[in-house]
Protein backbone atom coordinates (compact mmCIF):
# COMPACT_ATOMS: atom_id res chain seq x y z
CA UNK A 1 -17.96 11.03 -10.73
CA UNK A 2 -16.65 7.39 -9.92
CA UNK A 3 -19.10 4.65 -10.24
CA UNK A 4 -20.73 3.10 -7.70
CA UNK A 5 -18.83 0.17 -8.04
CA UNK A 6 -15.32 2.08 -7.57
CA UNK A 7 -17.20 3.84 -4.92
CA UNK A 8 -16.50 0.71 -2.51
CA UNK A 9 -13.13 -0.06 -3.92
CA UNK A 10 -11.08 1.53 -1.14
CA UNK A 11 -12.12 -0.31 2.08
CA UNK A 12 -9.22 -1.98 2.69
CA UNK A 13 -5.85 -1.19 1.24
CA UNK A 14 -2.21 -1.98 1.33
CA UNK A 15 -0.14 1.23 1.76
CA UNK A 16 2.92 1.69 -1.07
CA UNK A 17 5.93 0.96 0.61
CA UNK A 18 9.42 1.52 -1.15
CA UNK A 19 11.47 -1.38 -0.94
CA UNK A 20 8.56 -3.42 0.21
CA UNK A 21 5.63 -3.33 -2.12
CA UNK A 22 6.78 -4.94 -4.86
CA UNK A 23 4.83 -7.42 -7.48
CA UNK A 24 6.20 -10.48 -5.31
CA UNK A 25 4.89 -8.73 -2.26
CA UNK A 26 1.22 -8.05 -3.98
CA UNK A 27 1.03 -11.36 -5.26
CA UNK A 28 1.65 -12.81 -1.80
CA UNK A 29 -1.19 -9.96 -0.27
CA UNK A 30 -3.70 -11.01 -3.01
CA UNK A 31 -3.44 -14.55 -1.56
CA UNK A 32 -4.24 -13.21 1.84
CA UNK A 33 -6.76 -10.25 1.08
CA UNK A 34 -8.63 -11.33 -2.43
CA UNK A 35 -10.46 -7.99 -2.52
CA UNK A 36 -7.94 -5.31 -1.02
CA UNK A 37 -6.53 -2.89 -2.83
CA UNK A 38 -3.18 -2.88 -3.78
CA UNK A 39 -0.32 -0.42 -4.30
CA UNK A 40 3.25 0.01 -5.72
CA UNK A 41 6.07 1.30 -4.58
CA UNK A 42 6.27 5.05 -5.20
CA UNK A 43 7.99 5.18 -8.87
CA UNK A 44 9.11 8.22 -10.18
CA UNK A 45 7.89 9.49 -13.34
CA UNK A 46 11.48 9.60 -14.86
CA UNK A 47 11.87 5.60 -14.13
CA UNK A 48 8.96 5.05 -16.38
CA UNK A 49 9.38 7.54 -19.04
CA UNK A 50 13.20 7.25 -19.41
CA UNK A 51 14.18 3.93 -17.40
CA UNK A 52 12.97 0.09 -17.66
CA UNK A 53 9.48 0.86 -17.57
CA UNK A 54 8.49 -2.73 -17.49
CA UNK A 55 10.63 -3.63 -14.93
CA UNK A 56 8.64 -1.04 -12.57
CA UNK A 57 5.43 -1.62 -14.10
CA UNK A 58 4.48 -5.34 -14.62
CA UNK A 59 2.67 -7.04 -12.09
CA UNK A 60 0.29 -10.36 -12.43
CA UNK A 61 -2.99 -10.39 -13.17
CA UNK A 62 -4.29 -11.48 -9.96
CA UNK A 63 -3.61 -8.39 -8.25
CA UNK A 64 -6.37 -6.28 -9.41
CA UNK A 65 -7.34 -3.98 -8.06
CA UNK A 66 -3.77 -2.59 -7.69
CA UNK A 67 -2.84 1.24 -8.26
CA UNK A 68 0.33 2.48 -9.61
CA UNK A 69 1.84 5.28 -7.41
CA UNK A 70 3.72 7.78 -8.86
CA UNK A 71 6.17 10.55 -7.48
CA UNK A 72 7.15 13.75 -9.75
CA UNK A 73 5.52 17.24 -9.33
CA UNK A 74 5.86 18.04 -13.45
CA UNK A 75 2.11 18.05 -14.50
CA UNK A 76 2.92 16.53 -18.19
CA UNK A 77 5.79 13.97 -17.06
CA UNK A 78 2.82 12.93 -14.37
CA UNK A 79 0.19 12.35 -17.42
CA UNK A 80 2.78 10.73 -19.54
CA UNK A 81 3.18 8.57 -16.64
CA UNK A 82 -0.21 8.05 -15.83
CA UNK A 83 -0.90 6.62 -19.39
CA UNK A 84 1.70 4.42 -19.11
CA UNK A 85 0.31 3.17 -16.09
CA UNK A 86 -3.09 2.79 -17.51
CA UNK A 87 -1.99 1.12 -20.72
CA UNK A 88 0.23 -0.80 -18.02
CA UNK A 89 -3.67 -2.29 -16.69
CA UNK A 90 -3.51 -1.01 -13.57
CA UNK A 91 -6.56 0.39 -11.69
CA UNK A 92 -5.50 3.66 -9.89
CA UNK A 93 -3.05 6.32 -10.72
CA UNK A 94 -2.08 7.75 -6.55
CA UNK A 95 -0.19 10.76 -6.53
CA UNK A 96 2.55 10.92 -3.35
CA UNK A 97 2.63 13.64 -1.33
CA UNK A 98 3.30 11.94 2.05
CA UNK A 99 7.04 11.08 1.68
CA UNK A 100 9.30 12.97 3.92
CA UNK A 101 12.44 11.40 2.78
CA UNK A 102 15.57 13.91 1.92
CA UNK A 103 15.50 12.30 -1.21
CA UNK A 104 12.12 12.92 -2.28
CA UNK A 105 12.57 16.46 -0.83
CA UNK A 106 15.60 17.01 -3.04
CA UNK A 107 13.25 16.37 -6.22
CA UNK A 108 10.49 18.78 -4.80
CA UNK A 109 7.58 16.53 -4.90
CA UNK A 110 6.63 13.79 -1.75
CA UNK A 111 4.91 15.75 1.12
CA UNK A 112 6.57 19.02 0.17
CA UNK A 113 3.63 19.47 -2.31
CA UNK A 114 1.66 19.97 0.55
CA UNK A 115 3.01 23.35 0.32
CA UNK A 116 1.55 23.89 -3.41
CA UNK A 117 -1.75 22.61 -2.98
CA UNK A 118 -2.15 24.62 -6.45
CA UNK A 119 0.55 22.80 -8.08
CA UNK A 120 -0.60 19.27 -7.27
CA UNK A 121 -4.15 20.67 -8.23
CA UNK A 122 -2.51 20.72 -11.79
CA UNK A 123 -0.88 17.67 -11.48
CA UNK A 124 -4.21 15.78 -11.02
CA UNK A 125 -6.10 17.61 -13.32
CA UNK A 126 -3.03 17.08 -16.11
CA UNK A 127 -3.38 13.09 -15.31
CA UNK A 128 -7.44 12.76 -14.70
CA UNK A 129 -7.02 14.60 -18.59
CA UNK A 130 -4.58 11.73 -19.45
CA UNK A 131 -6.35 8.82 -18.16
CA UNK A 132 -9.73 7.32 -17.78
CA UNK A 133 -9.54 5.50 -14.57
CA UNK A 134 -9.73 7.12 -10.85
CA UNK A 135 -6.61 9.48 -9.73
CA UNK A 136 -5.97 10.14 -6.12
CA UNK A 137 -4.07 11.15 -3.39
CA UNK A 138 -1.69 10.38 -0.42
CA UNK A 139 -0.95 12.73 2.18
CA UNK A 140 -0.28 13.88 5.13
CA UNK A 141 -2.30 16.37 7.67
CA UNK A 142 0.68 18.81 7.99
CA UNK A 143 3.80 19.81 7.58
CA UNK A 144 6.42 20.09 10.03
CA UNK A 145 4.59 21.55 13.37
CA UNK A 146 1.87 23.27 12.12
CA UNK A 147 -1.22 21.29 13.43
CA UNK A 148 -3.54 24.21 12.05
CA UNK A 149 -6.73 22.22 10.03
CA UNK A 150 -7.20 25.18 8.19
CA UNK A 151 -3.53 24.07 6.43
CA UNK A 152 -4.97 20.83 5.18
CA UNK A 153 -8.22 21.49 4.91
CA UNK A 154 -7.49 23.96 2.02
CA UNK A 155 -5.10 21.35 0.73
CA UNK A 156 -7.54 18.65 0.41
CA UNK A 157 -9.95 21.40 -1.14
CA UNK A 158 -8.10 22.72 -3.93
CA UNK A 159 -7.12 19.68 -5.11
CA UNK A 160 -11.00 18.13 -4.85
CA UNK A 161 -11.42 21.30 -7.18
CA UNK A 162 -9.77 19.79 -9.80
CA UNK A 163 -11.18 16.66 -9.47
CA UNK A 164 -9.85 14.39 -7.06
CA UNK A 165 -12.37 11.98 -5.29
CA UNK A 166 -10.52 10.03 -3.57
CA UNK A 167 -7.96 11.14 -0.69
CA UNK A 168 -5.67 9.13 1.37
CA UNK A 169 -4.82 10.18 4.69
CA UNK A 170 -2.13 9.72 6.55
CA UNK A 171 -3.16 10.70 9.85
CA UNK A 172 0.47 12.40 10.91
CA UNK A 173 2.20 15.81 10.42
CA UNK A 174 5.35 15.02 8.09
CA UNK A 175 8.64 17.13 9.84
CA UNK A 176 10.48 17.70 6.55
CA UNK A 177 13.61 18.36 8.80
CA UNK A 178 14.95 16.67 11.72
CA UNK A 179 13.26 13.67 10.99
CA UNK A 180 14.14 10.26 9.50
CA UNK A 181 11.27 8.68 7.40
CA UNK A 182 11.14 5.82 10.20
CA UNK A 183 10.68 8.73 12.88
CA UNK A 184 7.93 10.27 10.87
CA UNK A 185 6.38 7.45 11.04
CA UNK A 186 6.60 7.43 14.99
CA UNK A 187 6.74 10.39 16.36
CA UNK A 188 4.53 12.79 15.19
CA UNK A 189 1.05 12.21 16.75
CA UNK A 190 -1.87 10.92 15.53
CA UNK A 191 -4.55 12.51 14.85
CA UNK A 192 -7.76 10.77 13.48
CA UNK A 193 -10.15 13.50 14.17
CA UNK A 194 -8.61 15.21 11.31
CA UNK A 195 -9.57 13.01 8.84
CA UNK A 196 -13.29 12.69 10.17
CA UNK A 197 -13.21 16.04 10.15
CA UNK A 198 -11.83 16.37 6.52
CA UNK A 199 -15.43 13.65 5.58
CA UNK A 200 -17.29 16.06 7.18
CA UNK A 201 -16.57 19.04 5.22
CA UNK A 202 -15.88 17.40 1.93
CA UNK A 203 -18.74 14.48 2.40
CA UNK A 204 -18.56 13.83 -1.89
CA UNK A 205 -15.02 12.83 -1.14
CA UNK A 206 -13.70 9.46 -0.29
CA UNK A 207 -11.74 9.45 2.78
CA UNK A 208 -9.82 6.56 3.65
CA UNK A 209 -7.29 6.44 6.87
CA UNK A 210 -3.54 5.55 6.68
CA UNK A 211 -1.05 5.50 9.86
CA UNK A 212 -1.02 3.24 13.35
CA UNK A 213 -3.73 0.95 11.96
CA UNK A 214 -2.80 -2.43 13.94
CA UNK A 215 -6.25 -4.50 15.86
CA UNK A 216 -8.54 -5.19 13.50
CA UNK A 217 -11.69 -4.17 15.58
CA UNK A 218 -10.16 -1.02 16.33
CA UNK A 219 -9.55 -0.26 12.55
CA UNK A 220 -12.83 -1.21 11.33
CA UNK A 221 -14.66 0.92 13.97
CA UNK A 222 -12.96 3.98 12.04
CA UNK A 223 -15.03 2.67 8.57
CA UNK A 224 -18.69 3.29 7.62
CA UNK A 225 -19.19 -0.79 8.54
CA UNK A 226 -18.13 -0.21 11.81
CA UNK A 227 -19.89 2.17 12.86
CA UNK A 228 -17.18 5.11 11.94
CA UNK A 229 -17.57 7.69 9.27
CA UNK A 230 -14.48 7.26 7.16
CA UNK A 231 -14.66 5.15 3.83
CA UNK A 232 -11.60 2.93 3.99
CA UNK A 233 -8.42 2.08 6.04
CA UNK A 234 -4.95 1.64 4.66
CA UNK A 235 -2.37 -0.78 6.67
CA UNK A 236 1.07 0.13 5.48
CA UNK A 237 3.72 -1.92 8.40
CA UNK A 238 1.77 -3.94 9.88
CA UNK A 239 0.38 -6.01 6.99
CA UNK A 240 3.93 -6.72 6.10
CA UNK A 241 5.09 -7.53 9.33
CA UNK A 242 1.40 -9.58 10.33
CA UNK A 243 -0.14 -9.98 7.07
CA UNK A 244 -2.27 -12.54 7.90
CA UNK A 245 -4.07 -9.12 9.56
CA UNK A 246 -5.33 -8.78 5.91
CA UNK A 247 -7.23 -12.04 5.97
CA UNK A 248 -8.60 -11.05 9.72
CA UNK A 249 -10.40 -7.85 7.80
CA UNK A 250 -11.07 -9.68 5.08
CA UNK A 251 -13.19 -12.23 6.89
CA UNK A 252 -15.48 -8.99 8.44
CA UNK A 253 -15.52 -7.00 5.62
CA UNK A 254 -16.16 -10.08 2.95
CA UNK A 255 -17.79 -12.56 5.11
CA UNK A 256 -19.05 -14.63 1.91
CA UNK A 257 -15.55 -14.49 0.32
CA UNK A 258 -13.52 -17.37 1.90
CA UNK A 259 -9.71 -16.74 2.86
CA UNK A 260 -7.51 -19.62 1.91
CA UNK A 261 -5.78 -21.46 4.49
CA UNK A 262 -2.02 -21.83 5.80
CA UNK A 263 -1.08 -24.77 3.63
CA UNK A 264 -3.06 -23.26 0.18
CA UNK A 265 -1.32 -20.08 0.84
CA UNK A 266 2.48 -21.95 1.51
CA UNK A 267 1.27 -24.37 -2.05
CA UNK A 268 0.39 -21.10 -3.73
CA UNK A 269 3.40 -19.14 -3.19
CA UNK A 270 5.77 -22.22 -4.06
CA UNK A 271 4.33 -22.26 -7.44
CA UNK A 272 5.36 -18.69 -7.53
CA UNK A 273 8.56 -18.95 -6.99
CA UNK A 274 9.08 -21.45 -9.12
CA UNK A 275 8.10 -19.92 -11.97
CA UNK A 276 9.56 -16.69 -10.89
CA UNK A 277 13.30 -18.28 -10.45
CA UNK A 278 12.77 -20.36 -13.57
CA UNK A 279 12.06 -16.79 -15.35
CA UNK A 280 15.87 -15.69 -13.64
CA UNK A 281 14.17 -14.48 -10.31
CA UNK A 282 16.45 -15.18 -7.30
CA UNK A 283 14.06 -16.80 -4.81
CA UNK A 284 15.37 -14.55 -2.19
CA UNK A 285 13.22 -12.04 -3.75
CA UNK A 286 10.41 -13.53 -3.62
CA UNK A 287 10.23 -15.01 0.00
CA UNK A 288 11.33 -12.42 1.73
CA UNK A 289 7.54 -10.79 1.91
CA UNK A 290 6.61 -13.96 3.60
CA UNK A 291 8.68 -13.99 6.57
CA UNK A 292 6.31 -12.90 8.85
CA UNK A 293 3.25 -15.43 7.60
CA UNK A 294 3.21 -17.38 11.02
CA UNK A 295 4.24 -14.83 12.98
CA UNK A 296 2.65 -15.34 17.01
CA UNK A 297 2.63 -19.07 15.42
CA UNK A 298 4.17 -22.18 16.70
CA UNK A 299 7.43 -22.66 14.55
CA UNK A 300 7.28 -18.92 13.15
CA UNK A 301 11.06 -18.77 14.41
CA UNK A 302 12.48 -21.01 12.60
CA UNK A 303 10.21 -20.36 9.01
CA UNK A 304 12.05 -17.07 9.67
CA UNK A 305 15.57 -18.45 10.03
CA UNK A 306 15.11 -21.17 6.82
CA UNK A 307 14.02 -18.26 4.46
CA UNK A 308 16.29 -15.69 5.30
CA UNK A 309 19.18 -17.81 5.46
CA UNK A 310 21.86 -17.56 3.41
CA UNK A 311 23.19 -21.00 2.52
CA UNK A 312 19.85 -22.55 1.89
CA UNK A 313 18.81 -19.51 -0.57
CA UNK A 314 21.75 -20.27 -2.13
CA UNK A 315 20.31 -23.23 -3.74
CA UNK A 316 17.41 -21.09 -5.35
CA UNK A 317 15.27 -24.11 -4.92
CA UNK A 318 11.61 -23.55 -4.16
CA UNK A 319 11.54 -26.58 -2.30
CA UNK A 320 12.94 -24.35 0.91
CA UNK A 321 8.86 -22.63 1.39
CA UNK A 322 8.09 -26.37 1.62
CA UNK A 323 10.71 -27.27 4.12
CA UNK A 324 10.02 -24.44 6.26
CA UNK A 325 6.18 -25.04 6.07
CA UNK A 326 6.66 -28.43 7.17
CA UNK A 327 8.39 -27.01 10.88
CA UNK A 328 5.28 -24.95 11.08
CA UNK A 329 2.74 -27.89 10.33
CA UNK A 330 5.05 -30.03 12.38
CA UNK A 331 4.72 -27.78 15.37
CA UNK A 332 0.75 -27.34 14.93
CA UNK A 333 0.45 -31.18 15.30
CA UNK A 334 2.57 -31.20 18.63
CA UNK A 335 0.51 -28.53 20.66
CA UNK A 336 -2.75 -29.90 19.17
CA UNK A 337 -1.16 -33.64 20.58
């Protein structure tokens, strides 16, 4: 069983996001969110076991708790993997099977192992053998149009058989054809009952809700602390796009823990960079997670513009965060004039 301490580890998350949720990215989150959980990108158990594995793996120490998720349906690549990922440091092995993407689909693993709930059973039983710390799951409610409960209902069953504690539901059907991986995001509804329902009959699980998670009120009333009966949220989009949203549910779910401000954040992440681009990091890399720090802000146009443009990345000075902080400050003293 997990320990009471890991039993609260899961109230707020940051949903993996290829492409997105990189170690730039979760350093930047930390800053914003000291005590949500953090994920990876989906990496696929070949990229660790026969690719740079340190280039996918390494991540800074002040992003615990962070989990490595993995993609790959082979029970002993998985555990190979999830060792790695353990002896890695990280916190939480996740097993994906939410991705619709053809890609994924073409490697039989994402949310096509929805269809072999028996499969991923012994996939998570091969990795909780492998590692010591917690192994879960991400995954959708259905497949394609098939809203019957009964379909993931025995999902999330046989793979709590084998262990699993911890489930993370997306609250969306993934249409494995016909769909782009933006659209299946979109499109097919949401459903939240399901996943109360799914804490209802498994109540030894940990249920925590991914998909259309924007207001902060409205995704706290879904959690045991607001009132709901669901264990955690996950904010995949919209913490990228807003992620000062992290430091709004922060401040209700941490009251004692303080959030740092605009400027500490901006002083923070310049230090970053310069050690990242000193260590051969383009800075391009690692300020593109930040664009969206002001936005609904005075001056968040134009912090946008200076650190996605071209010419002034060029430079690969981290001096630009500064420059474009100063617009924003600059604008904050004019409407407060």
């Amino acid at each position: 069983m997990l320990s009471n301490q890991r039993l609260g580890g899961w109230a707020l998350c940051v949903a993996p996001m290829i492409d997105w949720t990189d170690r730039h990215c979760r350093y930047f989150h930390r800053l914003l969110s000291p005590h949500a959980r953090l994920y990876t990108e989906m990496i696929a158990t070949g990229a660790i076991l026969y690719g740079d594995a340190a280039r996918h793996l390494d991540f800074d120490n002040s992003e615990h708790p962070v989990a490595l998720q993995l993609g790959g349906n082979e029970p002993e690549a998985l555990a190979r993997a999830a060792r790695a990922g353990q002896d890695w440091g990280y916190d939480e092995i996740n097993l994906n099977c939410g991705c619709p993407s053809d890609r994924v689909q073409k490697g039989a693993f994402g949310a096509c192992l929805m269809s072999t709930p028996a499969l991923v059973a012994d996939c998570v039983k091969a990795m909780r053998d492998a590692v010591d710390i917690p192994v879960t799951v991400k995954h959708r409610i259905g497949l394609d149009y098939d809203e019957s409960y009964g379909f993931v209902r025995d999902f999330v069953g046989t793979v709590h058989e084998a262990g699993c504690e911890v489930f993370i539901v997306h609250a969306r059907n993934a249409v494995l054809k016909g769909l782009s991986p933006k659209e299946n995001r979109e499109i097919p509804p949401l459903r939240y009952d399901v996943a109360r329902q799914l804490k209802r009959d498994f109540p030894r699980t940990l249920i925590v809700l991914n998909g259309g998670l924007t207001d902060p009120g409205d995704t706290l009333a879904h959690v045991g602390q607001g009132g709901g009966e669901l264990d955690g949220v996950m904010l995949g989009r919209e913490a990228y796009h807003r992620p000062r949203v992290l430091s709004e549910l922060s401040r209700r779910l941490w009251p004692e823990t303080p959030i740092p401000g605009d400027e500490a954040v901006v002083r923070a992440m310049m230090d970053y960079a310069g050690r990242q681009v000193a260590g051969g990091v383009p800075l391009r890399s690692v300020v593109r997670h930040m664009l969206g720090l002001f936005n609904t802000q005075g001056g968040a146009r134009r912090w946008r513009q200076m650190l996605s443009d071209n010419r002034l990345l060029a430079a690969n000075d981290p001096a630009l965060i500064d420059a474009a902080w100063q617009v924003v400050a600059n604008a904050a003293e004019r409407r407060a004039a």
